[in-house]
N, C-alpha and C. Protein backbone atom coordinates (compact mmCIF):
# COMPACT_ATOMS: atom_id res chain seq x y z
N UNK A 1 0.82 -1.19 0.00
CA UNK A 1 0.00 0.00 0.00
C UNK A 1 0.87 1.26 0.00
N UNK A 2 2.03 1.16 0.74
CA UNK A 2 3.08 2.74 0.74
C UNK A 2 3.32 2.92 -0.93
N UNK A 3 3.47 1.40 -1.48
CA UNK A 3 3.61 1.99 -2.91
C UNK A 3 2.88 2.73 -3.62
N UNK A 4 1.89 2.41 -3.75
CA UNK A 4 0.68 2.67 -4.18
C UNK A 4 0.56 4.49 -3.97
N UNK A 5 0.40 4.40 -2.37
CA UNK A 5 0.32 5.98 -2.03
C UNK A 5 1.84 6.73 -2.25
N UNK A 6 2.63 6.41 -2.86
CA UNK A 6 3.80 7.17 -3.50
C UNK A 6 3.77 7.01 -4.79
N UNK A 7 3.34 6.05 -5.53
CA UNK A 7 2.66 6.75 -6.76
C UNK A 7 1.70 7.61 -7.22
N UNK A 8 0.22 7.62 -6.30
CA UNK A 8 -0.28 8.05 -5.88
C UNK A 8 0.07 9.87 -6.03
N UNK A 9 0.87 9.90 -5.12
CA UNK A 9 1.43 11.41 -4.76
C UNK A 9 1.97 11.70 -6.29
N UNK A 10 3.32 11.30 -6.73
CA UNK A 10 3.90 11.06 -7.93
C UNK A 10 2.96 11.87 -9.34
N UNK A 11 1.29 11.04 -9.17
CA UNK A 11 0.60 10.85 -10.21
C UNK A 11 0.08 12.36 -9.86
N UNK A 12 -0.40 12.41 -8.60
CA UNK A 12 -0.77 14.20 -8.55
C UNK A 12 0.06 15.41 -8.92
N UNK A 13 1.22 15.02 -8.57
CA UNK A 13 2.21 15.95 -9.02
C UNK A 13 2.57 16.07 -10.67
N UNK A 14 2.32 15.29 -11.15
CA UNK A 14 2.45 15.40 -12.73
C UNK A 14 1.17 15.93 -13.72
N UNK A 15 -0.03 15.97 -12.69
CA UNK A 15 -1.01 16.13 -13.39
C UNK A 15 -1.29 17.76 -14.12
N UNK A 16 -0.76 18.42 -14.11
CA UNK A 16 -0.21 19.67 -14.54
C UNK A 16 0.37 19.75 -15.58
N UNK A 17 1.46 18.75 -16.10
CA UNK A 17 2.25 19.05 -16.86
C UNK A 17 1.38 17.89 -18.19
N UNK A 18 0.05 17.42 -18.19
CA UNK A 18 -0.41 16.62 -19.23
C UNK A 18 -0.20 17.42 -20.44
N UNK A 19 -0.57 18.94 -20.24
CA UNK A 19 -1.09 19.71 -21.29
C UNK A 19 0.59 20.09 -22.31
N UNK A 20 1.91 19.92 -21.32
CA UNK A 20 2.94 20.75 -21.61
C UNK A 20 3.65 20.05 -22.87
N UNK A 21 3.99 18.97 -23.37
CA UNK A 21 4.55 18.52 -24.26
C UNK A 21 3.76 17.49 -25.32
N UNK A 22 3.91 17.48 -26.55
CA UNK A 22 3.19 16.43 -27.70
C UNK A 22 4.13 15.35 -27.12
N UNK A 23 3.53 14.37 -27.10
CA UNK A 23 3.94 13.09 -27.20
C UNK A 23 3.38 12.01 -27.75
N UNK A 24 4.16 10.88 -28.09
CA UNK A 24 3.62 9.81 -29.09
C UNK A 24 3.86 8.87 -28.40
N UNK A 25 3.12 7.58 -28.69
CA UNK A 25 3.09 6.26 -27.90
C UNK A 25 4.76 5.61 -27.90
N UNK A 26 5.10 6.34 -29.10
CA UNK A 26 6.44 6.25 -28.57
C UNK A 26 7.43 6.48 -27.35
N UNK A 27 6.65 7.28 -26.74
CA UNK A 27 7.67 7.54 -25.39
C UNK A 27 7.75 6.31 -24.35
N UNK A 28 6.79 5.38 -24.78
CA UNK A 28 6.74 4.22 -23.82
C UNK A 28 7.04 2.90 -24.58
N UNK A 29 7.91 2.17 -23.83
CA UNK A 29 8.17 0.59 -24.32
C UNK A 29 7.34 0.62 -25.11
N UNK A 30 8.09 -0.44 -26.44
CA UNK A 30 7.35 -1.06 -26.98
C UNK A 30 7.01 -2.28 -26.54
N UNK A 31 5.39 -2.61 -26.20
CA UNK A 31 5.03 -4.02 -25.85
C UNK A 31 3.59 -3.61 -26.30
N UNK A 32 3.06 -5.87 -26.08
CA UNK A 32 1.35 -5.28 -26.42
C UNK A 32 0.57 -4.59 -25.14
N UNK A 33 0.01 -3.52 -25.66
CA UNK A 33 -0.83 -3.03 -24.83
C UNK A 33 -0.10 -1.14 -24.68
N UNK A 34 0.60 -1.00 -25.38
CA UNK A 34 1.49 -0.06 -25.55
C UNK A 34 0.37 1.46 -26.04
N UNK A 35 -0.39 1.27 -27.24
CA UNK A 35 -1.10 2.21 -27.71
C UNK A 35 -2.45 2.33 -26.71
N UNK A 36 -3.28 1.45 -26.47
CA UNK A 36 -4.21 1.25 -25.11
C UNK A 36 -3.92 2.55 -24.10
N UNK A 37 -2.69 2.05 -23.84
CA UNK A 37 -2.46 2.36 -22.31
C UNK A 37 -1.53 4.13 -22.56
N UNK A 38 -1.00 4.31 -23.70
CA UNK A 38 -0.72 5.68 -24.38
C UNK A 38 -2.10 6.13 -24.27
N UNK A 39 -2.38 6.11 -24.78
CA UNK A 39 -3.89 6.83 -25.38
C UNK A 39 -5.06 7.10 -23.69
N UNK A 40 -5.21 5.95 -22.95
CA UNK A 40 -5.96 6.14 -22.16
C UNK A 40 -5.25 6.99 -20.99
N UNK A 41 -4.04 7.01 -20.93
CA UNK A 41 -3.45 7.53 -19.56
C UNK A 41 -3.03 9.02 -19.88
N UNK A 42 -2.89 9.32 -20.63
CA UNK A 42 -2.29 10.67 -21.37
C UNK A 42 -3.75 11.28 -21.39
N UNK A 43 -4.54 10.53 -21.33
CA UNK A 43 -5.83 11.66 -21.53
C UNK A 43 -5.35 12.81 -20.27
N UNK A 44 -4.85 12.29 -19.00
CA UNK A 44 -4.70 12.94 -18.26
C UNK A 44 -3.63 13.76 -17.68
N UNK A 45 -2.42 13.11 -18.52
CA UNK A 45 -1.21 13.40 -17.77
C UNK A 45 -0.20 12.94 -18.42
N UNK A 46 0.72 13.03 -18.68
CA UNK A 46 1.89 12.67 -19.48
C UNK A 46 2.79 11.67 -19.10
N UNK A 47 3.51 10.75 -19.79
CA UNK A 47 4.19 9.61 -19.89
C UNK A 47 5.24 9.30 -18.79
N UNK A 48 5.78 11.06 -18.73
CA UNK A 48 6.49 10.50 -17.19
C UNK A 48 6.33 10.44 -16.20
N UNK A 49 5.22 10.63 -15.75
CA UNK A 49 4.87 9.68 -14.36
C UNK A 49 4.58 8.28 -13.99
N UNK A 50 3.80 7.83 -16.01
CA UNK A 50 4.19 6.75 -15.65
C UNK A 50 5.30 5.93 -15.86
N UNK A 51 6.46 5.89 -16.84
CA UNK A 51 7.55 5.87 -16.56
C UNK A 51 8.35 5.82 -15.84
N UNK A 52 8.13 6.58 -14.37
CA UNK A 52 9.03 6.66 -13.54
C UNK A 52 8.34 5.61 -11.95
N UNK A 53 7.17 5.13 -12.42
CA UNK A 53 6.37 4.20 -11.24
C UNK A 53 7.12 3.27 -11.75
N UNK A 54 7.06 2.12 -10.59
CA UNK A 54 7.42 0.67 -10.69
C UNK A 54 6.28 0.32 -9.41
N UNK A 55 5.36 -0.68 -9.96
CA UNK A 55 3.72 -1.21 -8.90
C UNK A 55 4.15 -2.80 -9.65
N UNK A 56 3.35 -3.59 -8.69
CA UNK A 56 3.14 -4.80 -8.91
C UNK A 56 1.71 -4.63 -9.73
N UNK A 57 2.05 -5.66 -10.22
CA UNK A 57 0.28 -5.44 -11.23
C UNK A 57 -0.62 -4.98 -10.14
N UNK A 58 -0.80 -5.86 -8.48
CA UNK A 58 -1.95 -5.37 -7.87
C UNK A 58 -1.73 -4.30 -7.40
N UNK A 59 -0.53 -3.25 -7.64
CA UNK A 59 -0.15 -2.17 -7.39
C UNK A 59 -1.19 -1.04 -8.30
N UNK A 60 -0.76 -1.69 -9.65
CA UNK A 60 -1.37 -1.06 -11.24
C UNK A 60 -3.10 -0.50 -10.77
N UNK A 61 -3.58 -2.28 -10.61
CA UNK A 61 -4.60 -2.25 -10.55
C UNK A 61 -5.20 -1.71 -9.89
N UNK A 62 -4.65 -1.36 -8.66
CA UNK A 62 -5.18 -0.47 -7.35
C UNK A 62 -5.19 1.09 -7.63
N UNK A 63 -4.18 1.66 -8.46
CA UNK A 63 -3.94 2.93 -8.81
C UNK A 63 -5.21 3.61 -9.74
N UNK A 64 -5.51 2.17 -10.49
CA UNK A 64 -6.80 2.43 -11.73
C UNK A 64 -7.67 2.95 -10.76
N UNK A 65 -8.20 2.34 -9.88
CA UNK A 65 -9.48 2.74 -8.51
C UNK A 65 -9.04 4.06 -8.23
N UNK A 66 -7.91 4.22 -7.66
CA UNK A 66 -7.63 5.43 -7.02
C UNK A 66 -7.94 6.76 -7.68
N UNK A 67 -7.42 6.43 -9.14
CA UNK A 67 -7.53 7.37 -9.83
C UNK A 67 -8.88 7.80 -10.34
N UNK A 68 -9.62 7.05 -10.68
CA UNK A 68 -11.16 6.74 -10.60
C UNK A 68 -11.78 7.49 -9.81
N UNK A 69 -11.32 7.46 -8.75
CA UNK A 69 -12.16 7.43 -7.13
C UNK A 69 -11.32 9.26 -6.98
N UNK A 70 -10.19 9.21 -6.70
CA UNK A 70 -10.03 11.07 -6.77
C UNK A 70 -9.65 11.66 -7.66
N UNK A 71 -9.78 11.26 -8.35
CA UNK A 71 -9.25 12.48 -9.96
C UNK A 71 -10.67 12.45 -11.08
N UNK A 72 -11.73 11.05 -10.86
CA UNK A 72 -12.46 11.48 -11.89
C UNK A 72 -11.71 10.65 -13.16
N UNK A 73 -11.15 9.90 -13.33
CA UNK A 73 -10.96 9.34 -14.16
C UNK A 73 -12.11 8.11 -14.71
N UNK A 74 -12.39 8.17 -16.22
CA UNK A 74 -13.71 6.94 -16.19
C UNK A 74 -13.18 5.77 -16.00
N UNK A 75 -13.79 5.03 -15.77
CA UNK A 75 -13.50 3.67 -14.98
C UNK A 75 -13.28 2.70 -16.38
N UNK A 76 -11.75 2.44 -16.13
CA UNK A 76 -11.44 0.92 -17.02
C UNK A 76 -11.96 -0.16 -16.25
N UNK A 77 -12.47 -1.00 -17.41
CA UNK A 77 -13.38 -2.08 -16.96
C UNK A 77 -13.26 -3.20 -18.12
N UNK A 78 -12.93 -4.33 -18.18
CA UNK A 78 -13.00 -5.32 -18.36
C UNK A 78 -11.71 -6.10 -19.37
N UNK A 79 -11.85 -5.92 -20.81
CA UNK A 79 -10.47 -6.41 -21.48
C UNK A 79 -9.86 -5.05 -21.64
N UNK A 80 -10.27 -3.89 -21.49
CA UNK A 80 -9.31 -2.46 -21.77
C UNK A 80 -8.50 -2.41 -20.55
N UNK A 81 -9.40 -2.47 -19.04
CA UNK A 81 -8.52 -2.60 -17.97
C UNK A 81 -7.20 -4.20 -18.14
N UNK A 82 -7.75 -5.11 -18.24
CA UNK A 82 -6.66 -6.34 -18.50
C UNK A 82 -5.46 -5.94 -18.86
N UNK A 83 -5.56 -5.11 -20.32
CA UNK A 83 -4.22 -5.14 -21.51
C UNK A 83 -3.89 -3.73 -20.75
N UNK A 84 -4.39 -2.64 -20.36
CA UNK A 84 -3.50 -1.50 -19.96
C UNK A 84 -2.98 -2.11 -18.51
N UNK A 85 -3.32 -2.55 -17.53
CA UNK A 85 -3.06 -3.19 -16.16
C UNK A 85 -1.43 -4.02 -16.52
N UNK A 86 -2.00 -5.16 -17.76
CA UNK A 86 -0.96 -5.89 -18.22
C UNK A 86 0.64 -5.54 -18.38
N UNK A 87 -0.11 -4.23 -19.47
CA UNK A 87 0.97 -3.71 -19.90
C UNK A 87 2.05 -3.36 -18.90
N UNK A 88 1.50 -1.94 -17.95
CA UNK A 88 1.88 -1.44 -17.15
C UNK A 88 2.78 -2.43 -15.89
N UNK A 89 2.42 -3.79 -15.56
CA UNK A 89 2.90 -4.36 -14.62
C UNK A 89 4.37 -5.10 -15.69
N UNK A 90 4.54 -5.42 -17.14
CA UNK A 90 4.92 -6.11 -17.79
C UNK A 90 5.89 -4.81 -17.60
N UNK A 91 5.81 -3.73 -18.41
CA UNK A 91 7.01 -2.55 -18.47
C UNK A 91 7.82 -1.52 -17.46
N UNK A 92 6.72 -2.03 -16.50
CA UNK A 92 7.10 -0.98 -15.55
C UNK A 92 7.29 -1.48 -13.93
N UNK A 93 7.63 -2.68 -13.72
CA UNK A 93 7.32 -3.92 -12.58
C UNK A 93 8.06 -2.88 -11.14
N UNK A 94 8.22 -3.24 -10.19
CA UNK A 94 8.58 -3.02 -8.98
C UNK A 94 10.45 -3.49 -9.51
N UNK A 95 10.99 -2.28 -8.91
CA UNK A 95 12.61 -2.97 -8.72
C UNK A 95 13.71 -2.13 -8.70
N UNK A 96 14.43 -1.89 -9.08
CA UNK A 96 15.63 -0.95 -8.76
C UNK A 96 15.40 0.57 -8.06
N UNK A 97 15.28 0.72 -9.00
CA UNK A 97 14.89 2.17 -9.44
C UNK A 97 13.86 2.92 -7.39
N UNK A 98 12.78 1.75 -7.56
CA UNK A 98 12.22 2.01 -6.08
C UNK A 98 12.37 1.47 -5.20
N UNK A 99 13.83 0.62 -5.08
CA UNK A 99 14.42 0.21 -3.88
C UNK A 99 15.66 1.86 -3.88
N UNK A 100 15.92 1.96 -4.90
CA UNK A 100 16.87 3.46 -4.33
C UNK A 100 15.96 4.23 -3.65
N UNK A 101 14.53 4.62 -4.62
CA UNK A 101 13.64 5.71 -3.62
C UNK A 101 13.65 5.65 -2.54
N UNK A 102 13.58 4.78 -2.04
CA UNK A 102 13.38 3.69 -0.27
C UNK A 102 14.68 4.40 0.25
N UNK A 103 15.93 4.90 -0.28
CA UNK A 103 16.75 5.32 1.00
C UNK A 103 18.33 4.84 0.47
N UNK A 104 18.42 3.75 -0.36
CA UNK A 104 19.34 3.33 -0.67
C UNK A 104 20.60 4.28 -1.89
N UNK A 105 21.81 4.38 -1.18
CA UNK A 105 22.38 5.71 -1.98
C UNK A 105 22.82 4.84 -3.18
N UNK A 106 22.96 5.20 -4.45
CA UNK A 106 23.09 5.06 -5.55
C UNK A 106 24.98 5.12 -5.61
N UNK A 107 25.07 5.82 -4.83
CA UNK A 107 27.02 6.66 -5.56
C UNK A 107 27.80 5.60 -4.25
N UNK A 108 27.35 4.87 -3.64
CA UNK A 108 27.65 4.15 -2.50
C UNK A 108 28.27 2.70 -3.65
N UNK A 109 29.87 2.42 -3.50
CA UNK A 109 30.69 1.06 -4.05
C UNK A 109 30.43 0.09 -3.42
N UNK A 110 30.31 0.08 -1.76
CA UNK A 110 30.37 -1.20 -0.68
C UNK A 110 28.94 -0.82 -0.33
């Protein structure tokens, strides 16, 4: 759940900058579920926030509600939620990147 509510935060803080740059489904991995999940998430907000999350799928999936539930987002529901959920847990999984967030220094040899 801390994940969740630090993406969460993450996702509010970017929601400002949807309007600031063109972007193409290109800015995100190529995998299936790539244009889906371009197209539906950008309605709101731009690529690098999600880019820079790492959620377990039930991370993904929990964020869809959230976002739903305080931002007003329409509710993915059934094979659209599957393949964007998919995607998102397939390209963007839990791991490095948010074990450094956690505290761990990066420029540290031993």
């Amino acid at each position: 759940m801390r994940s969740l509510a630090a993406a969460a935060a993450l996702f509010a803080l970017a929601l400002p900058a949807a309007a600031s740059a063109e972007e193409t489904p290109a800015a995100l991995p190529d995998a299936p579920g790539r244009e889906e999940t371009f197209y539906a998430c950008t309605a709101c907000h731009g690529t690098a926030v999600i880019r820079r999350s790492r959620l377990s799928r039930e991370g993904w999936d929990e964020l869809m509600d959230w976002m739903t539930e305080k931002h007003g987002m329409p509710r993915l529901e059934g094979e659209e939620r599957r393949v964007i959920v998919d995607y998102l847990a397939r390209v963007f999984p839990p791991g490095l990147q948010q074990q450094q967030r956690r505290g761990a220094n990066p420029f540290l040899t031993r």
